[in-house]
C-alpha atoms as a PDB file:
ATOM      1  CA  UNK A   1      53.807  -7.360  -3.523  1.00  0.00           C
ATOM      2  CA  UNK A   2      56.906  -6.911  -5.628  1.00  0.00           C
ATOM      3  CA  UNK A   3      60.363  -5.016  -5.237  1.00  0.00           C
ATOM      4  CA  UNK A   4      61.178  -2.245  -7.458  1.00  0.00           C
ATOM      5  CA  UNK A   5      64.038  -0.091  -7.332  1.00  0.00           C
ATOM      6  CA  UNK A   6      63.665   3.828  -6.845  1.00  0.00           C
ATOM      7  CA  UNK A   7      66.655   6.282  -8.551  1.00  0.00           C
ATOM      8  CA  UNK A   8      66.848   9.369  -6.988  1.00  0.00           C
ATOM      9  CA  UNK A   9      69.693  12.157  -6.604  1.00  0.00           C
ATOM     10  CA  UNK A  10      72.386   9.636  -7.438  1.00  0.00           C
ATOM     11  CA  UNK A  11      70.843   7.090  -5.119  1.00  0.00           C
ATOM     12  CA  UNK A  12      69.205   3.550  -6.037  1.00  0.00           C
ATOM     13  CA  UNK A  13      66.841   2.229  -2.917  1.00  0.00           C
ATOM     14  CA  UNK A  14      64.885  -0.793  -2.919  1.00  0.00           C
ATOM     15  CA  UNK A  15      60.815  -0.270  -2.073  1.00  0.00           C
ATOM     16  CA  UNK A  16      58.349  -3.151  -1.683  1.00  0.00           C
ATOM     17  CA  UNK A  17      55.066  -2.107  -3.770  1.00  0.00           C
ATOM     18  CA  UNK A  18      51.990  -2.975  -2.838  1.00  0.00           C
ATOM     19  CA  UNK A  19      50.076  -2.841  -6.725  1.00  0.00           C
ATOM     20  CA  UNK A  20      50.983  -0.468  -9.730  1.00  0.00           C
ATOM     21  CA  UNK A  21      49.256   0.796 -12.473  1.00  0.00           C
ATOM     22  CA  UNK A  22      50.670   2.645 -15.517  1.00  0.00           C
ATOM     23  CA  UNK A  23      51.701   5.822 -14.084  1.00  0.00           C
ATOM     24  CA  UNK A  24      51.407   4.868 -10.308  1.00  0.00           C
ATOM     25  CA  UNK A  25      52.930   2.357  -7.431  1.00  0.00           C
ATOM     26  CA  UNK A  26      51.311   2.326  -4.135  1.00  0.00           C
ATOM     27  CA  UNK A  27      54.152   1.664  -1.515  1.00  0.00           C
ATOM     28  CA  UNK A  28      53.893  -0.809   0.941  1.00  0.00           C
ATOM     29  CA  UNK A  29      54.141   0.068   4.793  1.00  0.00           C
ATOM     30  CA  UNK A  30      53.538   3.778   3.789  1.00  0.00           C
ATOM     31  CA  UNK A  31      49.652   3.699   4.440  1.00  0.00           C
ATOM     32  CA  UNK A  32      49.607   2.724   0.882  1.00  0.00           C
ATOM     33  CA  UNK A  33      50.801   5.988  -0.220  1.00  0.00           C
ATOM     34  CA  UNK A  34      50.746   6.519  -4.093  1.00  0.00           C
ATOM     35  CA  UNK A  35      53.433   7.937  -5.912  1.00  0.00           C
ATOM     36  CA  UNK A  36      54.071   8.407  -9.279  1.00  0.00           C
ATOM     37  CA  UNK A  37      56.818   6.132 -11.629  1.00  0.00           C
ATOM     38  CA  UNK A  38      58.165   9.194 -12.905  1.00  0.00           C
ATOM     39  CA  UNK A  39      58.933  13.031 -11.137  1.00  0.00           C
ATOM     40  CA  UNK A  40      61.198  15.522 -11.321  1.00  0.00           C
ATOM     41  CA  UNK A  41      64.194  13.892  -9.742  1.00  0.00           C
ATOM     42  CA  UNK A  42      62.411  10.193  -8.773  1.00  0.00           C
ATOM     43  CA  UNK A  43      61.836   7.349 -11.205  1.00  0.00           C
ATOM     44  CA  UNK A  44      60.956   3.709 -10.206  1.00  0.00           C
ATOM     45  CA  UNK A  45      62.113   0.897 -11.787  1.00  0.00           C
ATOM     46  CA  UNK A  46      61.704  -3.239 -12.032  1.00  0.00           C
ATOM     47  CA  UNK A  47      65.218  -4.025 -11.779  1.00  0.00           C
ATOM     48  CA  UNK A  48      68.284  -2.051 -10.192  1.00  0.00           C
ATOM     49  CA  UNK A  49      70.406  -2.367 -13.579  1.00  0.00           C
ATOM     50  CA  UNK A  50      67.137  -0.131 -15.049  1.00  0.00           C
ATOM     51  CA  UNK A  51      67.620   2.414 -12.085  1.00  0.00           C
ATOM     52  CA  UNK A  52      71.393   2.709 -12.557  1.00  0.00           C
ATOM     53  CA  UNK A  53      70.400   3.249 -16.336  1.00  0.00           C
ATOM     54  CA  UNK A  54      67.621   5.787 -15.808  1.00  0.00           C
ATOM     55  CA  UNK A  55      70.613   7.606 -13.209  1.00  0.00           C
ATOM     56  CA  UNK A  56      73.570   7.588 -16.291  1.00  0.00           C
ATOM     57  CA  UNK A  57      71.343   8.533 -18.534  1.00  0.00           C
ATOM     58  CA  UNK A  58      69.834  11.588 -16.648  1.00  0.00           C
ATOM     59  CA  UNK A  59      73.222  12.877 -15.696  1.00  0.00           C
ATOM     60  CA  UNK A  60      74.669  12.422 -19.374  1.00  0.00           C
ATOM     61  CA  UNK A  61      71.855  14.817 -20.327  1.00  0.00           C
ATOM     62  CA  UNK A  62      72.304  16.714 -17.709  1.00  0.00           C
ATOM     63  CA  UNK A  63      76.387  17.480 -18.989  1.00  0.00           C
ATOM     64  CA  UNK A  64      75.359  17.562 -22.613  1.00  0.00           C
ATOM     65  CA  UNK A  65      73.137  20.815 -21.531  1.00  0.00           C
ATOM     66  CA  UNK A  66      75.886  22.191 -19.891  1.00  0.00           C
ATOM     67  CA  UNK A  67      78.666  21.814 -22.787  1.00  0.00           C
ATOM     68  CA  UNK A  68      76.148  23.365 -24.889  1.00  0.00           C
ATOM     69  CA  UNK A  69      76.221  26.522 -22.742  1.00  0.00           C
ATOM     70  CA  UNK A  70      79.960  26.243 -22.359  1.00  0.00           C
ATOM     71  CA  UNK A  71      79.948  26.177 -25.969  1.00  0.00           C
ATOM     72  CA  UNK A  72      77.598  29.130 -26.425  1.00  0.00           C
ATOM     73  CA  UNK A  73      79.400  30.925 -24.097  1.00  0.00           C
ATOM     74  CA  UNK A  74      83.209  30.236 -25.501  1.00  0.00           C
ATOM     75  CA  UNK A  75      81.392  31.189 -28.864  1.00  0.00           C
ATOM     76  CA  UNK A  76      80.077  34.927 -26.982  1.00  0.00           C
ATOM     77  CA  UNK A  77      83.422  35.883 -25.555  1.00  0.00           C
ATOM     78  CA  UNK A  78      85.170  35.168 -28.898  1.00  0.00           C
ATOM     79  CA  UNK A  79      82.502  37.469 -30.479  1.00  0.00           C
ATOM     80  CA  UNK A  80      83.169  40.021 -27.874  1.00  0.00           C
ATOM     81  CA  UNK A  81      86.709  39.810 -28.038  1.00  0.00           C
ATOM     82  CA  UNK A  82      86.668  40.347 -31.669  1.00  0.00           C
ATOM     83  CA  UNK A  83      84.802  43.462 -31.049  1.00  0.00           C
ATOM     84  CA  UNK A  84      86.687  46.913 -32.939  1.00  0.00           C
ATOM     85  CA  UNK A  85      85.877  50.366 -31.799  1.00  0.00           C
END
């Protein structure tokens, strides 16, 4: 058994996992419940500095999508403002 560190919404909780493989961990205490290293919104990790990572690094994406639309959208109303009957 081994600790690994699961990110999730902001969040960083330590699980104890039974065996892993490349794509799956097998949770201890959870009737051995699989679950894969990486979903929408979960990702499991072998340290808690990797978990934090895999966290900044999600959200920095996450606000480089949305200045992109900010920008596409500053660039639409100066378009439409420049708009002549």
């Amino acid at each position: 058994m081994k600790k690994m560190y699961r990110a999730y919404w902001g969040r960083i909780k330590m699980v104890v996992v039974e065996r892993e493989t490349d794509k799956y961990i097998f949770i201890a205490g959870d009737k051995g419940r699989r679950t894969a290293k990486r979903s929408n919104g979960d990702s499991y990790h072998d340290t808690w500095d990797k978990a934090r990572r895999a966290l900044l690094i999600e959200v920095e994406d996450e606000i480089d999508g949305y200045n992109r639309r900010i920008d596409h959208l500053a660039e639409q109303r100066s378009n439409i403002l420049a708009l002549k009957p």
